[in-house]
PDB file of N, CA and C in Angstrom:
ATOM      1  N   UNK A   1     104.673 132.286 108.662  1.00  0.00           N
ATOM      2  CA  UNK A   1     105.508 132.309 107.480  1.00  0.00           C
ATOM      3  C   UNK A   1     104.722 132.953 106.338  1.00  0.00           C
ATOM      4  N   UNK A   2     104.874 133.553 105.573  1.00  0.00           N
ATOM      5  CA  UNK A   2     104.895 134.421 104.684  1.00  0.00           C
ATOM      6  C   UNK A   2     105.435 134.409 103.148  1.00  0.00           C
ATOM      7  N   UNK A   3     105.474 133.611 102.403  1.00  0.00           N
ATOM      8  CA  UNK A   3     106.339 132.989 101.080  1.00  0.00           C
ATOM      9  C   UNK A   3     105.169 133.053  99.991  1.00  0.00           C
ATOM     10  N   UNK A   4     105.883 133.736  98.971  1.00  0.00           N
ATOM     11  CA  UNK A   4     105.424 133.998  97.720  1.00  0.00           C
ATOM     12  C   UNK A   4     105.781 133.571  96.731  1.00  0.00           C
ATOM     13  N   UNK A   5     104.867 133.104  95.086  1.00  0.00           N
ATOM     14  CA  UNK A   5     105.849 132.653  94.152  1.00  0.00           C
ATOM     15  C   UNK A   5     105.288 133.142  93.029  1.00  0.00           C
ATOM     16  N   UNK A   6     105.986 133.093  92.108  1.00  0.00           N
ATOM     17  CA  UNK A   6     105.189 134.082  90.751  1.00  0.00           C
ATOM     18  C   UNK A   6     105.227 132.839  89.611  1.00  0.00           C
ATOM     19  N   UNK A   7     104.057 132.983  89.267  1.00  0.00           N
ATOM     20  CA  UNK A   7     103.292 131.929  88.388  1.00  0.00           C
ATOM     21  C   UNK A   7     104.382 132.028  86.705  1.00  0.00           C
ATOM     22  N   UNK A   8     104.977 131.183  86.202  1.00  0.00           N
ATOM     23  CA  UNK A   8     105.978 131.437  84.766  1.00  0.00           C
ATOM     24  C   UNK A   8     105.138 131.301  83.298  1.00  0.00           C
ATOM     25  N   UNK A   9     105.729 131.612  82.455  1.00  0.00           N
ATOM     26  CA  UNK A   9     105.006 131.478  81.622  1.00  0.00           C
ATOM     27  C   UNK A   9     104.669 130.212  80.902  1.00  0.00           C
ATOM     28  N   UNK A  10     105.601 129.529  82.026  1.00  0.00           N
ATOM     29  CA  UNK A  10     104.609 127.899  81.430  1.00  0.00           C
ATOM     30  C   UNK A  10     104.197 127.231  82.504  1.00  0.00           C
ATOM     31  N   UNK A  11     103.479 128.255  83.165  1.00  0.00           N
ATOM     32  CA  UNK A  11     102.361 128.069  84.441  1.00  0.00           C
ATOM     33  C   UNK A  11     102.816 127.138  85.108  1.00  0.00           C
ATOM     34  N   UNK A  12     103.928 127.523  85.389  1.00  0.00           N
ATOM     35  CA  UNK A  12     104.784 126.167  86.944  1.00  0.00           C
ATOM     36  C   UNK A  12     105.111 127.555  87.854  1.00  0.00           C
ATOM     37  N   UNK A  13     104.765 127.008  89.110  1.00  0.00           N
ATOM     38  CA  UNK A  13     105.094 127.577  90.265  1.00  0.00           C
ATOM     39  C   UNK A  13     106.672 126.897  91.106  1.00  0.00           C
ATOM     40  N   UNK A  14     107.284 127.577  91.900  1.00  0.00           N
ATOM     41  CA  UNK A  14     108.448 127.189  92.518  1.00  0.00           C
ATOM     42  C   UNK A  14     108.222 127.267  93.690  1.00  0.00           C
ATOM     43  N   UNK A  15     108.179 126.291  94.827  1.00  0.00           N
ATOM     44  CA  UNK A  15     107.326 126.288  95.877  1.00  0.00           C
ATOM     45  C   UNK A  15     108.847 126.745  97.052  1.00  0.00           C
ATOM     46  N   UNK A  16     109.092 128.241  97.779  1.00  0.00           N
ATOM     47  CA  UNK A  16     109.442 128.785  98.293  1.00  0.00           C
ATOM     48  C   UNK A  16     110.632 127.478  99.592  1.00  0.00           C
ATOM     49  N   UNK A  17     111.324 128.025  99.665  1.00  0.00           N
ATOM     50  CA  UNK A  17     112.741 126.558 100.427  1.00  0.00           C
ATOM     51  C   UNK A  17     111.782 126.346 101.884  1.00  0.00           C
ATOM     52  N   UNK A  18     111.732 128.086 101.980  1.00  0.00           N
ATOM     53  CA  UNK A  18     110.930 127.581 103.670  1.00  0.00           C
ATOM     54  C   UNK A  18     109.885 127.006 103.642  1.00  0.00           C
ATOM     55  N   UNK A  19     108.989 127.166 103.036  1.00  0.00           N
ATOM     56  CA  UNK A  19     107.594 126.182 102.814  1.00  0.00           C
ATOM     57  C   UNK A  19     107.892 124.569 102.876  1.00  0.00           C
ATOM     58  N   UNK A  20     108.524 124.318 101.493  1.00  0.00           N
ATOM     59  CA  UNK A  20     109.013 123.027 101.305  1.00  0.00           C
ATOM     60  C   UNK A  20     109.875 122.222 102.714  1.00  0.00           C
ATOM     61  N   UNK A  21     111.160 122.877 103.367  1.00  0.00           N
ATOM     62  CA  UNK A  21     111.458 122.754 104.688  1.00  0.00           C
ATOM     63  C   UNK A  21     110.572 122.316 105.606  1.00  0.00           C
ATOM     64  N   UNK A  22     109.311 123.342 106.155  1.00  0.00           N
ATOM     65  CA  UNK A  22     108.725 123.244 107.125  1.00  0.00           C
ATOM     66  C   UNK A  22     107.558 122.318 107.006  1.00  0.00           C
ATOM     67  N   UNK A  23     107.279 121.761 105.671  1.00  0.00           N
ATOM     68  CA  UNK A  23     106.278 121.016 105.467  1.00  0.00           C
ATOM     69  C   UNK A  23     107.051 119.727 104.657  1.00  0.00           C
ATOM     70  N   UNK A  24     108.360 119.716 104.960  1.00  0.00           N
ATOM     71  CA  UNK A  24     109.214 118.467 104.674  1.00  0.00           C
ATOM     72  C   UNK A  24     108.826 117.536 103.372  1.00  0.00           C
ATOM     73  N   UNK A  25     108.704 118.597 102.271  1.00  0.00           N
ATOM     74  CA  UNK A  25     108.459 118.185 101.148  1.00  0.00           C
ATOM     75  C   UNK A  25     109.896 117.668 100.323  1.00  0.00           C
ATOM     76  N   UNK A  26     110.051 116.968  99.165  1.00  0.00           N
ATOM     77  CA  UNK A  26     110.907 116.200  98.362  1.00  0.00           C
ATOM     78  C   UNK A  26     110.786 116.277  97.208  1.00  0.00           C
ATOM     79  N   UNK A  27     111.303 116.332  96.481  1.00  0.00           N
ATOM     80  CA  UNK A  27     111.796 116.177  94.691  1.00  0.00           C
ATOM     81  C   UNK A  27     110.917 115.050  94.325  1.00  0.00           C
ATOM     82  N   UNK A  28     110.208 115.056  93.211  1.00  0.00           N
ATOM     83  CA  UNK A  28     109.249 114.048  92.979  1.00  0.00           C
ATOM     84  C   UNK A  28     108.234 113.676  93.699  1.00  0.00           C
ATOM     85  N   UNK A  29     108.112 114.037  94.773  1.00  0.00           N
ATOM     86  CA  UNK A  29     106.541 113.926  95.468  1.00  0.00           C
ATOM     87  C   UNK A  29     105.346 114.500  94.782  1.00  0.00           C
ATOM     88  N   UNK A  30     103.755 113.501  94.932  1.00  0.00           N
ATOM     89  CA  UNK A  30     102.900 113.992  93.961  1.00  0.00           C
ATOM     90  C   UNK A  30     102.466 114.648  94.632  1.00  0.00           C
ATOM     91  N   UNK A  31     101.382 115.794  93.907  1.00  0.00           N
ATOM     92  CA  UNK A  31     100.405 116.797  95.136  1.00  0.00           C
ATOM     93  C   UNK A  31      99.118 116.379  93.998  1.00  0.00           C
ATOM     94  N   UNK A  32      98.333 116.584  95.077  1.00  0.00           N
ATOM     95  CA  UNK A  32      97.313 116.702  94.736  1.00  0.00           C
ATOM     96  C   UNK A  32      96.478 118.238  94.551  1.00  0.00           C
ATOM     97  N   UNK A  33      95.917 119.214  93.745  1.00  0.00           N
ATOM     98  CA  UNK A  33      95.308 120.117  93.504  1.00  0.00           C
ATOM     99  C   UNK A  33      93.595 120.142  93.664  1.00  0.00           C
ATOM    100  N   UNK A  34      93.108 120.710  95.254  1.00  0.00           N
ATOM    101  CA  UNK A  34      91.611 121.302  95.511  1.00  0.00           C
ATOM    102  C   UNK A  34      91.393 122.078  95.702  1.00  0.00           C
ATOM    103  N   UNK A  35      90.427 123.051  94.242  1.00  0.00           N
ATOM    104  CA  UNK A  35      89.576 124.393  94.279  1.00  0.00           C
ATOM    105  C   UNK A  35      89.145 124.454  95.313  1.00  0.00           C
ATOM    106  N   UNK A  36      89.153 125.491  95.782  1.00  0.00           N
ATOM    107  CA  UNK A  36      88.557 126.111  97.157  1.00  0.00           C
ATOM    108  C   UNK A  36      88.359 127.668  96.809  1.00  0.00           C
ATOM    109  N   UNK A  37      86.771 127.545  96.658  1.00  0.00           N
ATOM    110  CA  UNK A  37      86.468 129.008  96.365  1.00  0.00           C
ATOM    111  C   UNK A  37      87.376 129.818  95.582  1.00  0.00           C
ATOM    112  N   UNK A  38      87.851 130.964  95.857  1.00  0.00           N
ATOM    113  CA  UNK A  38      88.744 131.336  94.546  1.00  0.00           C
ATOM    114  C   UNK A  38      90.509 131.076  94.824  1.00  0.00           C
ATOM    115  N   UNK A  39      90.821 130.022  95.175  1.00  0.00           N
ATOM    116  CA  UNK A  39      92.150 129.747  95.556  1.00  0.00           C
ATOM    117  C   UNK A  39      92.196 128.121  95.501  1.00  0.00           C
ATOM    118  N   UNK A  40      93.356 127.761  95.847  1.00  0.00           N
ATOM    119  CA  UNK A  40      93.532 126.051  95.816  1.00  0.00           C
ATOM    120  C   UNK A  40      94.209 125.574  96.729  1.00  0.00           C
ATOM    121  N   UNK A  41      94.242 124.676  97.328  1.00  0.00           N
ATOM    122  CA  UNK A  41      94.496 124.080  98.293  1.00  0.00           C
ATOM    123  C   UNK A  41      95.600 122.957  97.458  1.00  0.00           C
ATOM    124  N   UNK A  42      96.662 123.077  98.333  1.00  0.00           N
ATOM    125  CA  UNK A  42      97.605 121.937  97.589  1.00  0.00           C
ATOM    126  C   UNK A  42      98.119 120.814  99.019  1.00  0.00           C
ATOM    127  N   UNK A  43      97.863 119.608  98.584  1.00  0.00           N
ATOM    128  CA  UNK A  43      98.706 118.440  99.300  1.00  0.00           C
ATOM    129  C   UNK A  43      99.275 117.524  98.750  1.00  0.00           C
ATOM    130  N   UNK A  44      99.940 117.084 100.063  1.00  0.00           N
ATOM    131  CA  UNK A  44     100.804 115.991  99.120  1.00  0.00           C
ATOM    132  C   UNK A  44      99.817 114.755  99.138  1.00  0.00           C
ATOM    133  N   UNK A  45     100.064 113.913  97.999  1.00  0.00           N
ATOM    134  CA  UNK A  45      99.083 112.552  97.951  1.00  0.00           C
ATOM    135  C   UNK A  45      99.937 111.472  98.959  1.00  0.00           C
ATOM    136  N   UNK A  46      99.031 111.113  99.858  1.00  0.00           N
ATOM    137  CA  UNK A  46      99.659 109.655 100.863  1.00  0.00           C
ATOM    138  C   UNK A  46     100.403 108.936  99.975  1.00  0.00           C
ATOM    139  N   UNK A  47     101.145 108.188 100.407  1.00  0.00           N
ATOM    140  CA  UNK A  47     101.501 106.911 100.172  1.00  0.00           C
ATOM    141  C   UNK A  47     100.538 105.927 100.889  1.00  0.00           C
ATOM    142  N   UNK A  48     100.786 104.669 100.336  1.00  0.00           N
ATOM    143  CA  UNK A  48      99.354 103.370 101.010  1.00  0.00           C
ATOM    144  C   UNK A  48      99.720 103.033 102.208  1.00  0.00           C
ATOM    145  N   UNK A  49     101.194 102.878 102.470  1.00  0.00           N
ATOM    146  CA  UNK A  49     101.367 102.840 104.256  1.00  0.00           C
ATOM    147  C   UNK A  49     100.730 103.678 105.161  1.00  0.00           C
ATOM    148  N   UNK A  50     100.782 105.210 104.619  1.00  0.00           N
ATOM    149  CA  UNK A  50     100.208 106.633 105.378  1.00  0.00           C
ATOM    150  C   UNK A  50      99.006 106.359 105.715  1.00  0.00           C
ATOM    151  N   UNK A  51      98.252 105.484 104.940  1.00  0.00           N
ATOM    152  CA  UNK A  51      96.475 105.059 104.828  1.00  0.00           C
ATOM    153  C   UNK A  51      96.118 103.987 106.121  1.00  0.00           C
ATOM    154  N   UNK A  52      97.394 103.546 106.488  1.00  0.00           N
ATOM    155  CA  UNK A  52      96.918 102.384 107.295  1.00  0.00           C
ATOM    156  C   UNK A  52      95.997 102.597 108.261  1.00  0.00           C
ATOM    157  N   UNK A  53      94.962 101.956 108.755  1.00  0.00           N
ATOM    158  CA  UNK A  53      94.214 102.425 110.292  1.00  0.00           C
ATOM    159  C   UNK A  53      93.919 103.430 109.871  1.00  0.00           C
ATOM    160  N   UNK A  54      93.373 104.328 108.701  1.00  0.00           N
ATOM    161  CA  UNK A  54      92.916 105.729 109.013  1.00  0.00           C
ATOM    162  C   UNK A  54      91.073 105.963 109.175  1.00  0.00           C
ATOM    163  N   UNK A  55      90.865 104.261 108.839  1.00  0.00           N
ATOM    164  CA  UNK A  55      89.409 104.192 109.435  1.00  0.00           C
ATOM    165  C   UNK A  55      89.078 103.693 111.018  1.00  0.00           C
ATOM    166  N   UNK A  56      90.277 103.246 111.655  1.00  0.00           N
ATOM    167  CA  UNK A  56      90.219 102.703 112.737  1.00  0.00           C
ATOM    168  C   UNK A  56      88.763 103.185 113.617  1.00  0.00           C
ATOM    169  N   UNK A  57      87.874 102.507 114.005  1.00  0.00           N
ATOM    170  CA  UNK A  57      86.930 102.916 114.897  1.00  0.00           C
ATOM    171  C   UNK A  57      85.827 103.211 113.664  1.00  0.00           C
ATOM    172  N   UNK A  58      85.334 103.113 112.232  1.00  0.00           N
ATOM    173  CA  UNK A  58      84.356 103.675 111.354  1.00  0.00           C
ATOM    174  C   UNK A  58      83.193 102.997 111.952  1.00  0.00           C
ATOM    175  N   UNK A  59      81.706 103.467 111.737  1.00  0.00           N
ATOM    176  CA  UNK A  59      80.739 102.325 111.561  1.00  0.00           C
ATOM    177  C   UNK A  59      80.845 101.688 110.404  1.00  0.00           C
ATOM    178  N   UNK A  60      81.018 100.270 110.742  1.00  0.00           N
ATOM    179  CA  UNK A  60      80.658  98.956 109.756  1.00  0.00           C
ATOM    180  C   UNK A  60      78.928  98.884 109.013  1.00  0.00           C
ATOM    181  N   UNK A  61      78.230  99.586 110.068  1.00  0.00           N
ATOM    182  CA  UNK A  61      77.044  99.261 109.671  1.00  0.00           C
ATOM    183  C   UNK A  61      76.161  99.711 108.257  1.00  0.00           C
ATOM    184  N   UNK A  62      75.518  98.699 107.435  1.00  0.00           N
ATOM    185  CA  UNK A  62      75.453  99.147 106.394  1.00  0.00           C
ATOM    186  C   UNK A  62      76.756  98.969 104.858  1.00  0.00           C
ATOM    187  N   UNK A  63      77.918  98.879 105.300  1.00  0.00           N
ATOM    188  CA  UNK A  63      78.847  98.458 104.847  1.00  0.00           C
ATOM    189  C   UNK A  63      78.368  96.856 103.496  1.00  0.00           C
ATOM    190  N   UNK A  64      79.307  97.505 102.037  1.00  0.00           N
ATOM    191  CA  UNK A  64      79.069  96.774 101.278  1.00  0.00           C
ATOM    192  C   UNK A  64      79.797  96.185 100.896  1.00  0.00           C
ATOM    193  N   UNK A  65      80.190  94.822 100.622  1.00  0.00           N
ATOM    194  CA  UNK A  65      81.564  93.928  99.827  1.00  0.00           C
ATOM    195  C   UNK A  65      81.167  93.788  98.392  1.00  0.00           C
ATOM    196  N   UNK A  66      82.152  93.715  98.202  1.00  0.00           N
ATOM    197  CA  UNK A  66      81.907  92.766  96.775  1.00  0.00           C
ATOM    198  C   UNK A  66      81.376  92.021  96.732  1.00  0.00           C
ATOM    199  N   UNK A  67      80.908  90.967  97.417  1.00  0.00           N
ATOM    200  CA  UNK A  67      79.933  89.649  97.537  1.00  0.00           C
ATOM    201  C   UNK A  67      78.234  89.738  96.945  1.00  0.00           C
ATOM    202  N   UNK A  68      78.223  91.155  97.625  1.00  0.00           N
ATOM    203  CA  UNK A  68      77.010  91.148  97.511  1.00  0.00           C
ATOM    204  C   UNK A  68      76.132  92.575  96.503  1.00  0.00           C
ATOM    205  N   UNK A  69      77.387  92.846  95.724  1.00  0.00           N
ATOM    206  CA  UNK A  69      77.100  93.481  94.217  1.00  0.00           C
ATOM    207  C   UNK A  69      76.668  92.782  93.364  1.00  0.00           C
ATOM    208  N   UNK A  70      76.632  91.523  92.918  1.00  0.00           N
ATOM    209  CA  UNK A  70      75.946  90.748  91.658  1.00  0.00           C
ATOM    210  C   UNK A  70      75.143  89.642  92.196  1.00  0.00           C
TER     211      UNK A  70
END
């Protein structure tokens, strides 16, 4: 896919139907904005359900609580 958008003069972009479609984006969803060398990388920010298990399997080891900050 191939989709272009031209930057306005109050620096809002219009993010192309097929893009939005194929990456099943929505009205009011937040993104998040990361520089990447001379371009940016755009995503959408999770929701806290999306987060669930996404450490499943981490090392624990070394691991700090709150308990043992003060």
């Amino acid at each position: 896919m191939n989709a272009t958008a031209t930057l306005s003069s109050k620096f809002q972009i219009s993010i192309p139907k097929a893009v939005r479609d194929e990456q099943q984006w929505e009205a009011g969803q937040e993104f998040v904005f990361i520089p990447k060398g001379k371009g940016v990388l755009v995503m959408p920010v999770p929701e806290l359900k999306q987060l669930a298990g996404i450490a499943k399997g981490a090392n624990k080891d070394g691991y700090r609580d709150r308990r043992d900050r003060y």
